[in-house]
Protein backbone atom coordinates (compact mmCIF):
# COMPACT_ATOMS: atom_id res chain seq x y z
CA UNK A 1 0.00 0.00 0.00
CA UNK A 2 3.02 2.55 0.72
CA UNK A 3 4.51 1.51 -2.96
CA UNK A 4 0.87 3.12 -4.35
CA UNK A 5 0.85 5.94 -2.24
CA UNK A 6 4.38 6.83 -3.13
CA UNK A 7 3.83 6.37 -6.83
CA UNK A 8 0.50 9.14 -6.62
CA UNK A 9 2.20 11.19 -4.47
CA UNK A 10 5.42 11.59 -7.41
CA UNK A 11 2.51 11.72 -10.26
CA UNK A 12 1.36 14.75 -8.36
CA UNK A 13 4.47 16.29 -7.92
CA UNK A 14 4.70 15.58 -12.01
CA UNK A 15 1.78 16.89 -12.32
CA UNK A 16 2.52 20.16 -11.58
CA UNK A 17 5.56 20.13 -12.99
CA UNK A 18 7.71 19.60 -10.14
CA UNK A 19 9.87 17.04 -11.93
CA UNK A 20 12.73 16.78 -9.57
CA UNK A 21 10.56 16.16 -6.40
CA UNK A 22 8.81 13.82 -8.33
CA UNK A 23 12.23 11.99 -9.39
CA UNK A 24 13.07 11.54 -5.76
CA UNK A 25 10.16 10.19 -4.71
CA UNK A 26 9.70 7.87 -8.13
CA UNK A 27 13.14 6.50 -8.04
CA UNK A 28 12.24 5.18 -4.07
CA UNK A 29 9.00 3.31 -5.83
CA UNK A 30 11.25 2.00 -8.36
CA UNK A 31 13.93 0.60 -6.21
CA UNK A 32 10.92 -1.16 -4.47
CA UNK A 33 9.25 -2.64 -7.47
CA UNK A 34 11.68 -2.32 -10.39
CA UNK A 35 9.51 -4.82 -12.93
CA UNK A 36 6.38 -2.35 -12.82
CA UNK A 37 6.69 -0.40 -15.75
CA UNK A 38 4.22 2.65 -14.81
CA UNK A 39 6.73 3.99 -12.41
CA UNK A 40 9.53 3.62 -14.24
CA UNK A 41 7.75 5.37 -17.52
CA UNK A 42 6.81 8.33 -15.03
CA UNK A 43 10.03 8.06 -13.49
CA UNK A 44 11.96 8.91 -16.86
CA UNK A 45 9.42 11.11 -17.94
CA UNK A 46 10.43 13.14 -14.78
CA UNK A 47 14.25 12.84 -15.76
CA UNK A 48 13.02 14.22 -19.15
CA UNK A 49 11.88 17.46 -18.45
CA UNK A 50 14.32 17.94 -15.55
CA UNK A 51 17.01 17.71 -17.88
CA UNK A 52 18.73 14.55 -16.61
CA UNK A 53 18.90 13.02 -19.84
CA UNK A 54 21.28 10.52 -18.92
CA UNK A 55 19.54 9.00 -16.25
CA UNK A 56 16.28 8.93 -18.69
CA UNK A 57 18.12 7.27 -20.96
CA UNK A 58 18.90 4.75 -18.89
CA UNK A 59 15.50 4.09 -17.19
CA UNK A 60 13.84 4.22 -20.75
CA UNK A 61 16.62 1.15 -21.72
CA UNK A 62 15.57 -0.79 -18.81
CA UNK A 63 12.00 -0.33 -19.94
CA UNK A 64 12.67 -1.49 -23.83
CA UNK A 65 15.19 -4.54 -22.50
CA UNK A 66 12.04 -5.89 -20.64
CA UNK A 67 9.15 -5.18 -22.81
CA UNK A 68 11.11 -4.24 -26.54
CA UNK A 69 7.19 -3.60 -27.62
CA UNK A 70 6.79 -0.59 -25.07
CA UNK A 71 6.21 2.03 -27.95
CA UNK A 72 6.00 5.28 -25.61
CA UNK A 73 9.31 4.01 -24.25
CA UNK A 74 11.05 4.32 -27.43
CA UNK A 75 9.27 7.32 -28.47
CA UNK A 76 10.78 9.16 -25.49
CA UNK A 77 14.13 7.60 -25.77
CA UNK A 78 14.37 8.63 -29.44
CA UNK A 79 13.29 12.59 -27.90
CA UNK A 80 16.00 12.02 -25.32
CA UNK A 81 18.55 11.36 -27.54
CA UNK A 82 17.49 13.89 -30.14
CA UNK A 83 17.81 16.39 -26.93
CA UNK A 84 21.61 14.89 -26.79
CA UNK A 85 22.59 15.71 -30.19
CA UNK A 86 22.38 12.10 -31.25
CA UNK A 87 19.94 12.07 -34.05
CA UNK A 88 21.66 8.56 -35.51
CA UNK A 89 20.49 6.59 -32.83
CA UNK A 90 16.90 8.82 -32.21
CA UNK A 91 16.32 8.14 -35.70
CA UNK A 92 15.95 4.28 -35.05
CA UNK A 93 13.48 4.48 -31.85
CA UNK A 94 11.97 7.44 -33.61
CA UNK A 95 11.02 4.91 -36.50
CA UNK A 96 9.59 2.35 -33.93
CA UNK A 97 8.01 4.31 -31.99
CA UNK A 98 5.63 5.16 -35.52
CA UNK A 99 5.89 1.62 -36.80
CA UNK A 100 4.07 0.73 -33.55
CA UNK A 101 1.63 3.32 -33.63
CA UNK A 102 3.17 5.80 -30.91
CA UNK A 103 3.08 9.02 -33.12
């Protein structure tokens, strides 16, 4: 029951836009239950648009490794690494993200 009430209280703290609050708290839920996907979706949504692009990276690769047909999870890695400067390798999620209906 604490796992849930974490999780809502980081979507609010997305919610209105206080992304690095909502990191803190999202990354806790994670370490908790790292095969539930929601949180770790928010959780590099939150990285996103808090500029830690690295770290978004990463928790958008641990999403694709476990499910590679999680369309909004390449879709926002091919946006984080367009924000990097790597458009070779956005180009490729990018593409999959579309094939599977994401854009």
């Amino acid at each position: 029951m604490r796992i849930l009430e974490e999780y809502e209280r980081g979507r609010l703290f997305f919610d209105y836009g206080d992304y690095i609050t909502a990191a803190g708290i999202l990354a806790d839920v994670v370490a908790e239950v790292p095969e539930d996907v929601a949180p770790r979706l928010l959780l590099a949504r939150a990285y996103y648009h808090s500029a830690q692009l690295h770290r978004a990276e990463e928790q958008l690769r641990l999403v694709i490794d476990r499910d590679p047909a999680e369309h909004y999870a390449h879709l926002m890695l091919g946006r984080t690494l367009q924000r990097q400067s790597r458009h070779d390798e956005a180009r490729r999620h990018l593409r999959l993200a579309e094939a599977m209906g994401a854009c």
